[in-house]
C-alpha atoms as a PDB file:
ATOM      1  CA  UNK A   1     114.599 116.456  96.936  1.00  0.00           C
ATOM      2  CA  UNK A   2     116.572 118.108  99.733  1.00  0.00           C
ATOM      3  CA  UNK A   3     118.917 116.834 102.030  1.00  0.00           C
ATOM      4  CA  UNK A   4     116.544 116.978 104.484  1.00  0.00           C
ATOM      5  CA  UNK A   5     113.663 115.086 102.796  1.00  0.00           C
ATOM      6  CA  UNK A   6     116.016 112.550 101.656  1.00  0.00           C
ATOM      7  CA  UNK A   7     117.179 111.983 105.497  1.00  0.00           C
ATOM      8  CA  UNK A   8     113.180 112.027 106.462  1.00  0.00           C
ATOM      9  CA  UNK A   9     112.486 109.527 103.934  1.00  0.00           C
ATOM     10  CA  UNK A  10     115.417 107.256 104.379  1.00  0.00           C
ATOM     11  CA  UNK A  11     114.109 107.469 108.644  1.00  0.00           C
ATOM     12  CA  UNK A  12     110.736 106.299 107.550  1.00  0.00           C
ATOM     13  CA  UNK A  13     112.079 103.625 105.620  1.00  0.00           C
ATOM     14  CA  UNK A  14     114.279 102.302 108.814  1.00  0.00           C
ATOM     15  CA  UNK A  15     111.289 102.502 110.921  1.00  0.00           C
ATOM     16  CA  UNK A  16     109.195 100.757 107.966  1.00  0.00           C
ATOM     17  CA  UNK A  17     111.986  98.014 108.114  1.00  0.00           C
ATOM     18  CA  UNK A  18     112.154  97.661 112.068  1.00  0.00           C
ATOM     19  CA  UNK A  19     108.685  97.208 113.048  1.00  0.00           C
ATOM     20  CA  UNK A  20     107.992  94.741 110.496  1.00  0.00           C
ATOM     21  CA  UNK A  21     111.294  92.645 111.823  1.00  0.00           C
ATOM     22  CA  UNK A  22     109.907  92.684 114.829  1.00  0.00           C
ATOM     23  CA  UNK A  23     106.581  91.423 113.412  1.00  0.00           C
ATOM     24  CA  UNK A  24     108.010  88.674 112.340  1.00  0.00           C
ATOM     25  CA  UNK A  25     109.938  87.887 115.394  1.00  0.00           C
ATOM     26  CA  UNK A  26     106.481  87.957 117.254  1.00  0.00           C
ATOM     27  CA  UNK A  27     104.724  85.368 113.964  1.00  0.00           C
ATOM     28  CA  UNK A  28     107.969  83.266 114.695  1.00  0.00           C
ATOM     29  CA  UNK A  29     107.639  82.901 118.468  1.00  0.00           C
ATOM     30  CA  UNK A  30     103.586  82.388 118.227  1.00  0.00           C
ATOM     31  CA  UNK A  31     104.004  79.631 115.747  1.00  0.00           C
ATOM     32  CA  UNK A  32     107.459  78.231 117.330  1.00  0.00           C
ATOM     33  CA  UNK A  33     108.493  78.182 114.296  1.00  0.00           C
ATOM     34  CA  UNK A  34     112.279  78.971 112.490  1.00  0.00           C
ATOM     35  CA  UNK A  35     113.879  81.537 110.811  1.00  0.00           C
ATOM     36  CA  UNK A  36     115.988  81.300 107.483  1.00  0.00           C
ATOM     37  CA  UNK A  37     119.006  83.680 107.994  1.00  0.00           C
ATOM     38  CA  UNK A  38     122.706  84.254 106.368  1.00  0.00           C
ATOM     39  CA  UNK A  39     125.452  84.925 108.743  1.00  0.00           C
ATOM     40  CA  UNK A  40     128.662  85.205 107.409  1.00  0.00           C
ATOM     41  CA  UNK A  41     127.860  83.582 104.132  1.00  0.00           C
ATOM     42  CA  UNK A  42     126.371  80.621 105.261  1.00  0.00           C
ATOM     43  CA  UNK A  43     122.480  79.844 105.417  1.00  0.00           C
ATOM     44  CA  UNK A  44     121.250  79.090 109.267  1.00  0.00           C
ATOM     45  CA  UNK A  45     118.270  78.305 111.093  1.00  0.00           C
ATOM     46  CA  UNK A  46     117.021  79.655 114.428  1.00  0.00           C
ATOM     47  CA  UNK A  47     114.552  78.302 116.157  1.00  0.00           C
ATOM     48  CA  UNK A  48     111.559  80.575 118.082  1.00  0.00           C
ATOM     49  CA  UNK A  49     113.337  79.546 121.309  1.00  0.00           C
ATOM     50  CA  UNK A  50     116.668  81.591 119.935  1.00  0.00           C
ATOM     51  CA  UNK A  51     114.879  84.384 118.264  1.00  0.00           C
END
């Protein structure tokens, strides 16, 4: 693989990763429900209302 297909590729992937975040922001706020995340270590919960 070039270079260049690697960078395409690895741009797909990104774009794979960021619209399925953002489907999951949208599942989170229909069903007011919480999200599981780690920020600096620790293991927190954010409500729909924060997301």
């Amino acid at each position: 693989m070039s270079e260049n297909e690697i960078k395409q590729m690895q741009d797909k992937i990104d774009e794979a990763i960021r619209k399925t975040q953002e489907k999951l922001v949208e599942k989170i706020k229909r069903e007011n429900g919480h999200l599981v995340v780690t920020r600096d270590g620790q293991l927190q919960t954010i409500g729909a209302n924060e997301v």
